[in-house]
C-alpha atoms as a PDB file:
ATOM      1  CA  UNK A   1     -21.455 -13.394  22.258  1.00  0.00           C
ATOM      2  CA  UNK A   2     -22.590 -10.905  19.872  1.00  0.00           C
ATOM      3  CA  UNK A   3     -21.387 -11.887  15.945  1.00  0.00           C
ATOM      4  CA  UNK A   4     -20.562  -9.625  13.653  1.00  0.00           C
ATOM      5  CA  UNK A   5     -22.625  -8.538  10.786  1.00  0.00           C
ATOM      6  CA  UNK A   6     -21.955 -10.015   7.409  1.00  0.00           C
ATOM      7  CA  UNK A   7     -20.677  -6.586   5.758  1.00  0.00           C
ATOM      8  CA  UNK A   8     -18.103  -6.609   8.511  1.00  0.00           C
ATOM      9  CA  UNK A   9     -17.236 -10.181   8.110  1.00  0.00           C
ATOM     10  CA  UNK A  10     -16.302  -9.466   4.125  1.00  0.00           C
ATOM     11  CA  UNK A  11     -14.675  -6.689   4.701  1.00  0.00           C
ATOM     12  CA  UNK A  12     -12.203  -8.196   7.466  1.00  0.00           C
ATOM     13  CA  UNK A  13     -11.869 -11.191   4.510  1.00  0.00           C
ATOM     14  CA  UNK A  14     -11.001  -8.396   1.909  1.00  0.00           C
ATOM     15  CA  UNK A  15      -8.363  -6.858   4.463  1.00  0.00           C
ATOM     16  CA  UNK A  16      -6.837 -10.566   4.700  1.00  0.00           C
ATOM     17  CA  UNK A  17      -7.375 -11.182   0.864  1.00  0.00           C
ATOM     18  CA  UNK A  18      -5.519  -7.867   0.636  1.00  0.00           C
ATOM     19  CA  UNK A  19      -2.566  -8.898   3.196  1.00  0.00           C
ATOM     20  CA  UNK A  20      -1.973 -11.915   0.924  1.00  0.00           C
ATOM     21  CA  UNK A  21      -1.776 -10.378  -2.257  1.00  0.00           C
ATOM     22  CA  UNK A  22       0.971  -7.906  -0.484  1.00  0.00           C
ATOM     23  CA  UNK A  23       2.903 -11.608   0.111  1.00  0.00           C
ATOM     24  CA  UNK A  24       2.399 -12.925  -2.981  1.00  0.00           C
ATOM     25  CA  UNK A  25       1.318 -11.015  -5.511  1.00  0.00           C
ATOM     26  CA  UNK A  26      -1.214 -12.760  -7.586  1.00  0.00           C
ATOM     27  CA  UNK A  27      -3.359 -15.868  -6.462  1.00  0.00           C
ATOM     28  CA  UNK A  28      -6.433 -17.427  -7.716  1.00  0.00           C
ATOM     29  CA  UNK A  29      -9.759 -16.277  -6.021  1.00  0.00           C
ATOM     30  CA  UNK A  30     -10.190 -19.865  -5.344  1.00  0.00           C
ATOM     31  CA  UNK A  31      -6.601 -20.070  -3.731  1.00  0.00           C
ATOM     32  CA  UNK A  32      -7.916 -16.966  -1.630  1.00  0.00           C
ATOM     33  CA  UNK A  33     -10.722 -18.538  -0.271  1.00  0.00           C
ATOM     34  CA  UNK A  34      -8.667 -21.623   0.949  1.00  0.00           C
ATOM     35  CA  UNK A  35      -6.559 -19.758   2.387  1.00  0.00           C
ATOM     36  CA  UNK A  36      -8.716 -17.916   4.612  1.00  0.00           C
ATOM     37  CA  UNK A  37     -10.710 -20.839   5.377  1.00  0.00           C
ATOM     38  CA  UNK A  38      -7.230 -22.283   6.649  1.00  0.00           C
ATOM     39  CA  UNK A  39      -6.830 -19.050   8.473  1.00  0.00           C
ATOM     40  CA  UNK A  40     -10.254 -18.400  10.350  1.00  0.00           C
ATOM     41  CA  UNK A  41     -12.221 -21.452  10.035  1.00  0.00           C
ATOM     42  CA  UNK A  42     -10.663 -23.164  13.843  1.00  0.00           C
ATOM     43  CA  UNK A  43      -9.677 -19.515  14.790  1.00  0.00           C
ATOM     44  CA  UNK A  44     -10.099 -19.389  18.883  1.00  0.00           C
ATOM     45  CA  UNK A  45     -12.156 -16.397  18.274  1.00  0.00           C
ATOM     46  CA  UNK A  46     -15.497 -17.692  17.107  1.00  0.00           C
ATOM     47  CA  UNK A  47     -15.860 -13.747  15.783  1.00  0.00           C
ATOM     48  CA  UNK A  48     -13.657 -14.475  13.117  1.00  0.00           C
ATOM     49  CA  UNK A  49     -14.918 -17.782  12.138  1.00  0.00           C
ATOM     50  CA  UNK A  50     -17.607 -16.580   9.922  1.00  0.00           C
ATOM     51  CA  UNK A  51     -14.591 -15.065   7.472  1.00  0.00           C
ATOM     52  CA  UNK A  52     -13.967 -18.654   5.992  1.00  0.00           C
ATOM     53  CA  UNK A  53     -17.441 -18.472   4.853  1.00  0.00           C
ATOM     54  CA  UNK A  54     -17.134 -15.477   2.792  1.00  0.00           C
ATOM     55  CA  UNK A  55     -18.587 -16.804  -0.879  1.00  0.00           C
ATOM     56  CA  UNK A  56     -16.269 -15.886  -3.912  1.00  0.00           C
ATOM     57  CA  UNK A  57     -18.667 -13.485  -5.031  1.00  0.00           C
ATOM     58  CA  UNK A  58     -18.572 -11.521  -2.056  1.00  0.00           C
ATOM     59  CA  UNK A  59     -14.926 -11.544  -2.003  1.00  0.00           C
ATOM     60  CA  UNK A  60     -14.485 -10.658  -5.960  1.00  0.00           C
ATOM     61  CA  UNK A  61     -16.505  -7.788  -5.149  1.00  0.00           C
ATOM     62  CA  UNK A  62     -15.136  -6.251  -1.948  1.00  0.00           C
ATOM     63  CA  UNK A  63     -11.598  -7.067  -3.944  1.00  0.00           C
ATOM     64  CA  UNK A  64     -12.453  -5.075  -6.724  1.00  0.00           C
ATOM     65  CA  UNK A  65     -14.251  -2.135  -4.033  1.00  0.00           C
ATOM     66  CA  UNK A  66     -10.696  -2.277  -2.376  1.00  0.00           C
ATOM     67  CA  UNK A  67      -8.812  -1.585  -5.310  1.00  0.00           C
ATOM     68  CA  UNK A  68     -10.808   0.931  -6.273  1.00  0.00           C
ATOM     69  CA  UNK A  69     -10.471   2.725  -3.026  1.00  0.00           C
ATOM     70  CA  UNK A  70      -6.278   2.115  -2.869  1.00  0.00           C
ATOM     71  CA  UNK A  71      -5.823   3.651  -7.042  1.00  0.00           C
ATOM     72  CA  UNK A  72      -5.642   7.106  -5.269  1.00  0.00           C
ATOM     73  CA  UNK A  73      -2.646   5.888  -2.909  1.00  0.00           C
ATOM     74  CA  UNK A  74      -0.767   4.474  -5.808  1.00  0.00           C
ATOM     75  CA  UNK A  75      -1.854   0.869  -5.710  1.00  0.00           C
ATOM     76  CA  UNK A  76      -4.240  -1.365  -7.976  1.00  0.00           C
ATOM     77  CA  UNK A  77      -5.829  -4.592  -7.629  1.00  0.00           C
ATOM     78  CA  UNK A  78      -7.437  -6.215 -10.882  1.00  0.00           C
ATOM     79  CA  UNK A  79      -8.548  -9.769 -11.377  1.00  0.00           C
ATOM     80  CA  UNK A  80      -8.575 -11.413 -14.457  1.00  0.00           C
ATOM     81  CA  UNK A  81      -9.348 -14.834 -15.269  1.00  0.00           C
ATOM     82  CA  UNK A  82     -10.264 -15.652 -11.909  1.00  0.00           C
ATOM     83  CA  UNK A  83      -6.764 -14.498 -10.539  1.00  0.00           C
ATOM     84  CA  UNK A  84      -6.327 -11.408  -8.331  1.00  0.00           C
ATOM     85  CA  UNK A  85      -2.886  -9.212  -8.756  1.00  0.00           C
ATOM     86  CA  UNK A  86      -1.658  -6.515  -6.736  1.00  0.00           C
ATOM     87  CA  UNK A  87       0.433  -4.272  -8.196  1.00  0.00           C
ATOM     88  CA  UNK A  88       1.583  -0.629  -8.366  1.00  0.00           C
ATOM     89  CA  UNK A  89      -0.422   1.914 -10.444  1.00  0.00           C
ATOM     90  CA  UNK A  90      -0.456   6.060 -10.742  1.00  0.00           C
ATOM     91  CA  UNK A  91      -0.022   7.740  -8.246  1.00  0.00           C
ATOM     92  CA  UNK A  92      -1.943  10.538  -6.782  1.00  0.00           C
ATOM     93  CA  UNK A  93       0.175  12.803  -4.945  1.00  0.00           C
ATOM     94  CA  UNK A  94      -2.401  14.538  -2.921  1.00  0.00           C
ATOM     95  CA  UNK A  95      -3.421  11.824  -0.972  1.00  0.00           C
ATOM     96  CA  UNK A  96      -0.510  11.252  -0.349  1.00  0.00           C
ATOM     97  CA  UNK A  97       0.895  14.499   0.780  1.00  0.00           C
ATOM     98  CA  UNK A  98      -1.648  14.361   2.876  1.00  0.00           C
ATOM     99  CA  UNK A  99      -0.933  11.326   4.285  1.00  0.00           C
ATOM    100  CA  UNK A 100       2.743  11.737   4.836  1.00  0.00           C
ATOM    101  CA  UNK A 101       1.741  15.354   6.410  1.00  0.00           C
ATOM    102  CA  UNK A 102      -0.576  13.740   8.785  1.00  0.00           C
ATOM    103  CA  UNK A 103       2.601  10.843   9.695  1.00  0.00           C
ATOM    104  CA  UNK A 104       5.010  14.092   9.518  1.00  0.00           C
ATOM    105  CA  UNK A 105       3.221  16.209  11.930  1.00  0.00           C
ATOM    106  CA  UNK A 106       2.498  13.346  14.248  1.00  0.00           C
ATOM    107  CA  UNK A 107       6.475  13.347  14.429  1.00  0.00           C
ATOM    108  CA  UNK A 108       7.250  16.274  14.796  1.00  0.00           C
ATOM    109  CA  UNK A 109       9.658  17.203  11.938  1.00  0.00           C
ATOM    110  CA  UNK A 110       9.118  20.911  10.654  1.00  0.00           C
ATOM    111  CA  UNK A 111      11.898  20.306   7.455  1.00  0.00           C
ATOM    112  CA  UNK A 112       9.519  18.387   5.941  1.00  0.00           C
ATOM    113  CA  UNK A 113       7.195  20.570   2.975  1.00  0.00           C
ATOM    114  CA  UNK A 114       4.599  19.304   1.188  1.00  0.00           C
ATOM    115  CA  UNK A 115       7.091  19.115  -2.137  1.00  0.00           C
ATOM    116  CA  UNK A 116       9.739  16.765  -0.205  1.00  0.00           C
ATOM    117  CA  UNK A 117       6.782  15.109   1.326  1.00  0.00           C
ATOM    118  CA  UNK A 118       5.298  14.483  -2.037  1.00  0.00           C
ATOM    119  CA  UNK A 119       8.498  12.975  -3.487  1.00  0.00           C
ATOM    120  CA  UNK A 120       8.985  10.767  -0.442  1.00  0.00           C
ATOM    121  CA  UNK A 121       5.026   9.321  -1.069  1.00  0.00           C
ATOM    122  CA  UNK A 122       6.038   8.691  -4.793  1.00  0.00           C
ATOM    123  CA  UNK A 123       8.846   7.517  -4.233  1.00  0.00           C
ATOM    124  CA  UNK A 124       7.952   4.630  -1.608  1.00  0.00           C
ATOM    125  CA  UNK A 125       4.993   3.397  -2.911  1.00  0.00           C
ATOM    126  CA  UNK A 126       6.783   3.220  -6.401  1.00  0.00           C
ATOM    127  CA  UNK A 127      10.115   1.902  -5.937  1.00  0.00           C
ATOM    128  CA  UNK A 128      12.647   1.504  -7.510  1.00  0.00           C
ATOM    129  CA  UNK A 129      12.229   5.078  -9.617  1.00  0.00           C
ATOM    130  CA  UNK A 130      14.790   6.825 -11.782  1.00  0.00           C
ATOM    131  CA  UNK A 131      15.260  10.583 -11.550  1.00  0.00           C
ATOM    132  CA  UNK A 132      13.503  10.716 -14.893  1.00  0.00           C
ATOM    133  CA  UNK A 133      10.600   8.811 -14.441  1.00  0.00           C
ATOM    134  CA  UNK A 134       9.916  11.156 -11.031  1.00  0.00           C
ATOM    135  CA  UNK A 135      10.219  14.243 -13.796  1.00  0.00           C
ATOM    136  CA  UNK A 136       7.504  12.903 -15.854  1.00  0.00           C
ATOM    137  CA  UNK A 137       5.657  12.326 -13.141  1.00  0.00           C
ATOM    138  CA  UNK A 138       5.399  15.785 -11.667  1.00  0.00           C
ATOM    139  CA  UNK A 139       5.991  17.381 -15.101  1.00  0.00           C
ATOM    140  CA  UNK A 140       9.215  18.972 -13.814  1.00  0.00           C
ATOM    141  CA  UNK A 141      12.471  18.688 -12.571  1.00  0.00           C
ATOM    142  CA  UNK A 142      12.682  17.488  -8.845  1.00  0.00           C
ATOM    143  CA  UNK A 143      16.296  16.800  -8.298  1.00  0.00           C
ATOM    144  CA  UNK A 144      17.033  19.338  -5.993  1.00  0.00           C
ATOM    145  CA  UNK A 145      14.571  17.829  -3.924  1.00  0.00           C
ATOM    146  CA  UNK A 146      15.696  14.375  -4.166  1.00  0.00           C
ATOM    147  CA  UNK A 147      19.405  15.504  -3.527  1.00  0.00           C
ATOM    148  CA  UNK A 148      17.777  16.936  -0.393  1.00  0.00           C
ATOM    149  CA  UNK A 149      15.988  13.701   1.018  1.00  0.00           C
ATOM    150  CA  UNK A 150      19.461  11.811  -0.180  1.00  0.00           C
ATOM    151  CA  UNK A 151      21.620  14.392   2.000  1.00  0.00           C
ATOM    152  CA  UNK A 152      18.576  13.471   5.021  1.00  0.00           C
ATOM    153  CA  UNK A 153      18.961  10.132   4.676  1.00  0.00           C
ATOM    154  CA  UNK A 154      15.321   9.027   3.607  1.00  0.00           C
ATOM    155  CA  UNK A 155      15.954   8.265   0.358  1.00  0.00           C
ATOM    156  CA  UNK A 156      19.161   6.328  -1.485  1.00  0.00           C
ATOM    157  CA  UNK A 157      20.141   5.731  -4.859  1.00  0.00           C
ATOM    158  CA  UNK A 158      21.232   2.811  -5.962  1.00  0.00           C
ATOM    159  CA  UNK A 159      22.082   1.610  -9.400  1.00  0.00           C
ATOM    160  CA  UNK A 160      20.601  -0.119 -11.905  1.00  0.00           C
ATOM    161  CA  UNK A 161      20.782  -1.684 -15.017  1.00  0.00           C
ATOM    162  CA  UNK A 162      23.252  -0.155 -17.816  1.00  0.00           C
ATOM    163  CA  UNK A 163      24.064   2.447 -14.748  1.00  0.00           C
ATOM    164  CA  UNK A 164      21.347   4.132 -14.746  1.00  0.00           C
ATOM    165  CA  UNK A 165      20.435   5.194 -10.763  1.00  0.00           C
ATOM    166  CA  UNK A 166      16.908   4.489  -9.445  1.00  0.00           C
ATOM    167  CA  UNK A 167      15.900   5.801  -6.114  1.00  0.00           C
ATOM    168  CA  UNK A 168      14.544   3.658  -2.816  1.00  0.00           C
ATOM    169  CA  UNK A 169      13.605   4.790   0.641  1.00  0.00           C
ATOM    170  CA  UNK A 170      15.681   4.040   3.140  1.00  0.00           C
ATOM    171  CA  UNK A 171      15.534   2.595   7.076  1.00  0.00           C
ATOM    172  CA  UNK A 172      15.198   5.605   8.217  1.00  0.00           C
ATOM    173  CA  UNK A 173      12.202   6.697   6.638  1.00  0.00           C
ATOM    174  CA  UNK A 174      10.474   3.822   7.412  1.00  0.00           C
ATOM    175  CA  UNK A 175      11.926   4.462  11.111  1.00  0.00           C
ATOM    176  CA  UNK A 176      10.869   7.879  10.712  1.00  0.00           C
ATOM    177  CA  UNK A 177       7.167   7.020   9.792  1.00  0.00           C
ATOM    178  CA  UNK A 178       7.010   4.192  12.191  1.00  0.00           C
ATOM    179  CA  UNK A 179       7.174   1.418   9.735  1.00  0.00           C
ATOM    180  CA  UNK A 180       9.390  -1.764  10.246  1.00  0.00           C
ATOM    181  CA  UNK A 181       8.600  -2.393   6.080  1.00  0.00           C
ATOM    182  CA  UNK A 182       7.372  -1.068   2.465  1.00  0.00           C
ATOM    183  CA  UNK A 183       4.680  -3.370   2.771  1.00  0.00           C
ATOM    184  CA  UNK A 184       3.663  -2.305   6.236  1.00  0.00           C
ATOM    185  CA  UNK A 185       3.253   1.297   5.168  1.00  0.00           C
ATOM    186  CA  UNK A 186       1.314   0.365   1.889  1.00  0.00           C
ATOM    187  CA  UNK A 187      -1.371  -1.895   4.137  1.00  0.00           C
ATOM    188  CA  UNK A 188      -1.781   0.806   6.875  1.00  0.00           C
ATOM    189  CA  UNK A 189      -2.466   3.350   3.987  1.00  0.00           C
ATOM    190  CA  UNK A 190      -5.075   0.957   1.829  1.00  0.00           C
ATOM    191  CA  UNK A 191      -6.675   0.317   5.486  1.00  0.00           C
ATOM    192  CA  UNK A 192      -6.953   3.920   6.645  1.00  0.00           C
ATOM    193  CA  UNK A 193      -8.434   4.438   3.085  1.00  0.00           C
ATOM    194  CA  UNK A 194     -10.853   2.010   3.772  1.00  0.00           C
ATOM    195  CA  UNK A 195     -12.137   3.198   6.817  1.00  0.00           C
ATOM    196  CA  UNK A 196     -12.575   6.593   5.284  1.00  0.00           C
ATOM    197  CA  UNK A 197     -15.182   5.366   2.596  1.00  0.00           C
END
């Protein structure tokens, strides 16, 4: 049985790191490595075995590689005082207009321009976000887009506090984009990232 080489072994633990920190949000590095040893170190497949060995070193530094990789897509990962945190950061629209084209195309929906496509991308991988906050974003006024994607069902508004209305994707985009969750979506596009670099 052939085993797999050790920069494939930390990246596969960075890709699980990763999928925790989408559960929970911050953990210790040392919390990390438990957890995967939990994970992989009786895993059936003996190819996956050698991921509970990954040394905290390795794993701080394919962390911080990852994070650097998923800033473009909107998300960051920083570690401080030995705890990692995932969290949303700026977001740059290209990639994913890009992105959203290539899931767009693959479904077949011509409505979709790279303006409405751009909102949607914002939107998901920042939500909940207020008309306003969009604005500033793009550095003008998008609302006759987002009225659009409201009247198309991929986006809602809901309100928040003091009244003020923030905008979510709904089920249908996700159905739309073949994702069952938020989360989903954010890990395919960190992974696909990854595999470009």
């Amino acid at each position: 049985m052939k085993e797999i080489s050790r920069r494939a072994t930390v990246k596969a633990a960075v890709r699980a790191a990763i999928q925790l920190l989408f559960v929970e949000g911050t953990l210790s590095i040392d919390g990390i490595r438990e957890r995967l040893r939990g994970i992989f170190a009786a895993d059936p497949n003996e190819q996956h075995r050698p991921i509970a060995s990954v040394t905290t070193a390795e794993l701080i530094e394919g962390i911080l590689e990852m994070g650097r990789k998923m800033e473009d897509i909107g998300l960051q990962v920083k570690i401080i005082n030995g705890e990692a945190t995932l969290y949303a950061g700026p977001v740059v629209p290209g990639r994913l207009q890009a992105y959203l084209r290539e899931k767009t195309n693959t479904s077949g929906n011509p409505e979709m321009t790279p303006a409405r496509m751009e909102i949607l991308g914002c939107v998901a991988l920042r939500q909940p976000i207020s008309q306003g906050e969009m604005d500033q974003l793009f550095d003008t006024d998008k609302r006759s887009i987002v009225n659009w994607l409201v009247e198309a069902g991929l986006l809602e508004a809901r309100a928040g506090v003091g009244g003020r209305i923030y905008y979510v994707v709904t089920v249908a985009f996700l159905r739309k984009f073949g994702y069952s969750s938020i989360e989903e979506m954010k890990l395919d596009i960190a992974t696909r990232k990854s595999q470009e670099d």
